[in-house]
PDB file of N, CA and C in Angstrom:
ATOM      1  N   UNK A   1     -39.761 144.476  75.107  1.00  0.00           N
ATOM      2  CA  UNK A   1     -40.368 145.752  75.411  1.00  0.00           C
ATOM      3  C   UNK A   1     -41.736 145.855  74.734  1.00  0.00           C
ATOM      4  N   UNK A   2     -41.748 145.599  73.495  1.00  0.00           N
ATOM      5  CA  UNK A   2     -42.841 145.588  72.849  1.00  0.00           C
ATOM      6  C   UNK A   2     -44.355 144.477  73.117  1.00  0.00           C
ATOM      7  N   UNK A   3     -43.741 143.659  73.847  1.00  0.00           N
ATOM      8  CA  UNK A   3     -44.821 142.896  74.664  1.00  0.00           C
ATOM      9  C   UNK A   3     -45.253 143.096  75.931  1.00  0.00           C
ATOM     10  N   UNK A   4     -44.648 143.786  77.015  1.00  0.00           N
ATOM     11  CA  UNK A   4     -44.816 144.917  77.975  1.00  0.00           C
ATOM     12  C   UNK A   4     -45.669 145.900  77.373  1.00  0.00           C
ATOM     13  N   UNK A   5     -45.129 146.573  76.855  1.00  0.00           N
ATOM     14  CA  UNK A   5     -46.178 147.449  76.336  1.00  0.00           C
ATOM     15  C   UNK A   5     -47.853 147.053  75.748  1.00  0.00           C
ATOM     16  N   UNK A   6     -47.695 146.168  75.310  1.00  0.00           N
ATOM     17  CA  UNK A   6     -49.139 145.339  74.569  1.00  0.00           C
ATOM     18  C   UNK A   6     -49.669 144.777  75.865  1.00  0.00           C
ATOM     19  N   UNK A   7     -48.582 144.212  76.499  1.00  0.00           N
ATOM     20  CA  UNK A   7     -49.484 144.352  78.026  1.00  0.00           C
ATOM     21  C   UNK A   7     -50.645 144.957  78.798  1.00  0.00           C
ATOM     22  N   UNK A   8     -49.317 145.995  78.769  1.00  0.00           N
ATOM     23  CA  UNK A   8     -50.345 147.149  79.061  1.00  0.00           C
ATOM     24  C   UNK A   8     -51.489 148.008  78.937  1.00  0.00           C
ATOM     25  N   UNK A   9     -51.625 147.816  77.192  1.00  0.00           N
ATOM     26  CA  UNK A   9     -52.348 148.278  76.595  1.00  0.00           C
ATOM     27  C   UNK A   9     -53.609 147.340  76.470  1.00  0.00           C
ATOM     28  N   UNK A  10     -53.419 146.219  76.571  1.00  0.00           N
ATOM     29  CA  UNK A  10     -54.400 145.379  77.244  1.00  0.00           C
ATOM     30  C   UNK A  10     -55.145 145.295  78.705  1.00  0.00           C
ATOM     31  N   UNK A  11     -53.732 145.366  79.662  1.00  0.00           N
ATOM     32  CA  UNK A  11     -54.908 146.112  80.678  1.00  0.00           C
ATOM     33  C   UNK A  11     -55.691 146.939  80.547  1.00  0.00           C
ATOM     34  N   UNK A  12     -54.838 148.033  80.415  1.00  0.00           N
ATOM     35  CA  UNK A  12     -55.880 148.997  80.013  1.00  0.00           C
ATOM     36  C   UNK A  12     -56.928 149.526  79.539  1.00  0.00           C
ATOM     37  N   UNK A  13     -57.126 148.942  77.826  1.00  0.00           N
ATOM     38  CA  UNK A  13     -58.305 148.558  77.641  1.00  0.00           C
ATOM     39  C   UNK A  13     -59.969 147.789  78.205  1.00  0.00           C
ATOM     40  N   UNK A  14     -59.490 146.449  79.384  1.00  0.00           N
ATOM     41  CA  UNK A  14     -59.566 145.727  79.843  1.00  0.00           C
ATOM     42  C   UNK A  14     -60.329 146.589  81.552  1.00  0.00           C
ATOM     43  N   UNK A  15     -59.992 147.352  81.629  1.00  0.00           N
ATOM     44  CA  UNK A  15     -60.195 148.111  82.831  1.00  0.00           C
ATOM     45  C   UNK A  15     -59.550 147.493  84.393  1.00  0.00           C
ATOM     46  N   UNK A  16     -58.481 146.689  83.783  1.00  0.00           N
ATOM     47  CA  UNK A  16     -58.097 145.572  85.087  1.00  0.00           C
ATOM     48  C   UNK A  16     -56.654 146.338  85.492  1.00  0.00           C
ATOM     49  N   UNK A  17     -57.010 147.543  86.358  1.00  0.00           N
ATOM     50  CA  UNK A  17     -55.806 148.592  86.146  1.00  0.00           C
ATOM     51  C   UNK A  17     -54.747 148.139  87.724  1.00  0.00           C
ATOM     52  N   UNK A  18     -54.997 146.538  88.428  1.00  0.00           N
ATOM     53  CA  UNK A  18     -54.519 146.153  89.355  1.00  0.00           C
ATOM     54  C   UNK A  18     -53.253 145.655  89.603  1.00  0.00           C
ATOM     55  N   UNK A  19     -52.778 145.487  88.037  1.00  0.00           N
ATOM     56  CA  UNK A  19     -51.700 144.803  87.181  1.00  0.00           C
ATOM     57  C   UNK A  19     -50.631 146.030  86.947  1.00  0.00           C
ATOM     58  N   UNK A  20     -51.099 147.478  86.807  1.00  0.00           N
ATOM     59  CA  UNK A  20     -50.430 148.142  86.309  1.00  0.00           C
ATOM     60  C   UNK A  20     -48.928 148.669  87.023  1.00  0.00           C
ATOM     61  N   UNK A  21     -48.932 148.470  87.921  1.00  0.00           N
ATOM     62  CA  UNK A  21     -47.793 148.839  88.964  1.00  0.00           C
ATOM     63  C   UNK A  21     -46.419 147.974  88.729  1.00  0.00           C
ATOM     64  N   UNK A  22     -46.881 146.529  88.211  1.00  0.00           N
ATOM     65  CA  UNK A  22     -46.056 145.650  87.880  1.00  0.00           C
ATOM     66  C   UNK A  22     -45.573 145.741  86.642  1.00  0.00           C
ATOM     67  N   UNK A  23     -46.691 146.056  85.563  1.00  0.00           N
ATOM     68  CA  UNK A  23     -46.121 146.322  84.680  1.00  0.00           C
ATOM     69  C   UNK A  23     -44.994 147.851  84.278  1.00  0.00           C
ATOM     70  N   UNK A  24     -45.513 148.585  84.725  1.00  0.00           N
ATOM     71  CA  UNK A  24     -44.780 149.765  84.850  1.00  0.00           C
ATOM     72  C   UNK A  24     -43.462 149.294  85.290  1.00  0.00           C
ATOM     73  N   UNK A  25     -43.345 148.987  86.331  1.00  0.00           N
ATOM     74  CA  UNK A  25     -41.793 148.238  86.781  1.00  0.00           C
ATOM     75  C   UNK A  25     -41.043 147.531  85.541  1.00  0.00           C
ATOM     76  N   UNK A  26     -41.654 146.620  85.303  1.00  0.00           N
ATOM     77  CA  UNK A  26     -41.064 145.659  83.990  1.00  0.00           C
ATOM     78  C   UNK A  26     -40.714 146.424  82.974  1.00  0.00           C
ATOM     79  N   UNK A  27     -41.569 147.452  82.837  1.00  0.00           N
ATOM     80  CA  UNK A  27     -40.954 148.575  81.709  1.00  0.00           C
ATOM     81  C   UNK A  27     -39.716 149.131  81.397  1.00  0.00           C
ATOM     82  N   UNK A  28     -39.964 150.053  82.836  1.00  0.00           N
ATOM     83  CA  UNK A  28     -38.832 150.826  83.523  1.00  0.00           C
ATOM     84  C   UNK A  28     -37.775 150.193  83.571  1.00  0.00           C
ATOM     85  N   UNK A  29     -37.879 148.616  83.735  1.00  0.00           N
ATOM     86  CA  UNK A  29     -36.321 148.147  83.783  1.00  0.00           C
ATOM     87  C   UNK A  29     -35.756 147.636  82.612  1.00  0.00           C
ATOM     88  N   UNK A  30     -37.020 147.050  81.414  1.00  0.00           N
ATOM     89  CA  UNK A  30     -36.475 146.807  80.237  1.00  0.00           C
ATOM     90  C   UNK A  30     -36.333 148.314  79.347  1.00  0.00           C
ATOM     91  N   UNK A  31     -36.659 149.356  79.632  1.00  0.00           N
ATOM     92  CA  UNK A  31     -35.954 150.508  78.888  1.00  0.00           C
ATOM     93  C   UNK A  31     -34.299 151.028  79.318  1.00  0.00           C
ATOM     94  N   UNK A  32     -34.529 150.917  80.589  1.00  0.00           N
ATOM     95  CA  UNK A  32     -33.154 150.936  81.109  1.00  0.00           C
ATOM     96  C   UNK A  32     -32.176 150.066  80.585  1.00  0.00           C
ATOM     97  N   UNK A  33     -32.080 148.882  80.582  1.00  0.00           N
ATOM     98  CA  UNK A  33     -31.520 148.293  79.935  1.00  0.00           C
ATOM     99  C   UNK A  33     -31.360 148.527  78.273  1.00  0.00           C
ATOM    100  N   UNK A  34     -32.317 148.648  78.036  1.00  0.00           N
ATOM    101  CA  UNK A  34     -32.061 148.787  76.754  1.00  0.00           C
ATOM    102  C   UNK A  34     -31.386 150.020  76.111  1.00  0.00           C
ATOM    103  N   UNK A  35     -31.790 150.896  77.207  1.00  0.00           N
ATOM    104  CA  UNK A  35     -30.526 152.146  77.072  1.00  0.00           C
ATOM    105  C   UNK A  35     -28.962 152.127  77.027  1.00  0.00           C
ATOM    106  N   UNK A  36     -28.694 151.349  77.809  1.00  0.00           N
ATOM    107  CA  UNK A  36     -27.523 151.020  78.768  1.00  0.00           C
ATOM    108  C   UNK A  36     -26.924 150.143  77.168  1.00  0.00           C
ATOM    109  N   UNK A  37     -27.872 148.918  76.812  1.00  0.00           N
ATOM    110  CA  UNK A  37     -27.272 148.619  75.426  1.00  0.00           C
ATOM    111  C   UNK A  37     -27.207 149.443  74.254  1.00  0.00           C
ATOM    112  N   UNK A  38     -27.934 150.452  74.220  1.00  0.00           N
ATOM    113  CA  UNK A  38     -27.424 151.036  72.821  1.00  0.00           C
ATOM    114  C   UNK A  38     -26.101 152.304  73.259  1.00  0.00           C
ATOM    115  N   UNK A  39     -25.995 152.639  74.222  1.00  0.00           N
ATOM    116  CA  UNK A  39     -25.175 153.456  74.830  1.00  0.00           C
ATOM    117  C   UNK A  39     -24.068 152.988  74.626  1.00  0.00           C
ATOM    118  N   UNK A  40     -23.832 151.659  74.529  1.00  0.00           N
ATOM    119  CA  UNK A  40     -22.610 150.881  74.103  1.00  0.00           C
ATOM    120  C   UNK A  40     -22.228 150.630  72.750  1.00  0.00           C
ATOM    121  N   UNK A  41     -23.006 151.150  72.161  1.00  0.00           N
ATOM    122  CA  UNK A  41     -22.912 150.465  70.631  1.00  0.00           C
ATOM    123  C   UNK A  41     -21.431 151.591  70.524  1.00  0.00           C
ATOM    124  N   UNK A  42     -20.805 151.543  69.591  1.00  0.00           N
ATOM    125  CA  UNK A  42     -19.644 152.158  68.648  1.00  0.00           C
ATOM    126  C   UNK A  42     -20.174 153.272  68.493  1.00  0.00           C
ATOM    127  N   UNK A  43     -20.753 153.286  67.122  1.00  0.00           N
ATOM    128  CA  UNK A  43     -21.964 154.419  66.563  1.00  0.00           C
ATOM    129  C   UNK A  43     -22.630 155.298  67.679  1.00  0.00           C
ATOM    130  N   UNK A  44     -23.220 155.264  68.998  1.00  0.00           N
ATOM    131  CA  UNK A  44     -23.377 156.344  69.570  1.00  0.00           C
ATOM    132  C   UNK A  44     -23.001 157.460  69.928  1.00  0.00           C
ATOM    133  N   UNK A  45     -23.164 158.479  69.507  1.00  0.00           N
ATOM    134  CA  UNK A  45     -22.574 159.466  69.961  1.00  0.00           C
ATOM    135  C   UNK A  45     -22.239 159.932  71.230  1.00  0.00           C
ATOM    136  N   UNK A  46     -21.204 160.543  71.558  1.00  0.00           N
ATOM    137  CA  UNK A  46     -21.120 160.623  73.161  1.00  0.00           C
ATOM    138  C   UNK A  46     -21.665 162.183  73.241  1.00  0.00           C
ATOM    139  N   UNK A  47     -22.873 162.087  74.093  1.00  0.00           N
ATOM    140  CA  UNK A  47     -23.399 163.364  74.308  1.00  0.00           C
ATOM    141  C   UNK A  47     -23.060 163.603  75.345  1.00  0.00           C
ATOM    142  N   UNK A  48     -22.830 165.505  75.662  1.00  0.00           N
ATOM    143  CA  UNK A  48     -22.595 165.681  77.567  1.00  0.00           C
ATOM    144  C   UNK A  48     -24.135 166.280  77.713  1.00  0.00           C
ATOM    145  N   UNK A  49     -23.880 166.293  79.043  1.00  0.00           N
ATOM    146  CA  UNK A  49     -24.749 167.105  79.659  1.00  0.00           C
ATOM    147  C   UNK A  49     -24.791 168.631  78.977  1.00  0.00           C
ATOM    148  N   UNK A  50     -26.245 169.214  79.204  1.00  0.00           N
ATOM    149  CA  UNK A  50     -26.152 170.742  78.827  1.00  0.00           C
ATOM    150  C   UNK A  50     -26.030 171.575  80.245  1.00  0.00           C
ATOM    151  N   UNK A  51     -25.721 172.711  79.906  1.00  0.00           N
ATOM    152  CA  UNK A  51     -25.255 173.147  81.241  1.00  0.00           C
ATOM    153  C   UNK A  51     -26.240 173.955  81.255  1.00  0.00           C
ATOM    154  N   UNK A  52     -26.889 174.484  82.628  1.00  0.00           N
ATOM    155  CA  UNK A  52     -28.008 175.009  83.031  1.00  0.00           C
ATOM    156  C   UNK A  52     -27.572 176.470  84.183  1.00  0.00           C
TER     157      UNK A  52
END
């Protein structure tokens, strides 16, 4: 994740904003995941939904 991101932040800097669509994707799916793994850990708390 943290190299995605430096990615990005290199495009960006870089003004080469042609890349960014891909990277955004790569993001989106390594946060997801990485959700999905800590969601599993023991230690997480099980939160519900708030009701609206």
């Amino acid at each position: 994740m943290a190299t995605t991101c430096q990615n990005l932040e290199t495009i960006g800097r870089e003004n080469h904003l042609e890349d960014t669509m891909t990277a955004f994707t790569d993001l989106e799916q390594i946060f997801a995941q990485a959700c999905e793994a800590l969601t599993t850990l023991p230690e997480t708390p099980k939160l519900s939904s708030p009701s609206v």
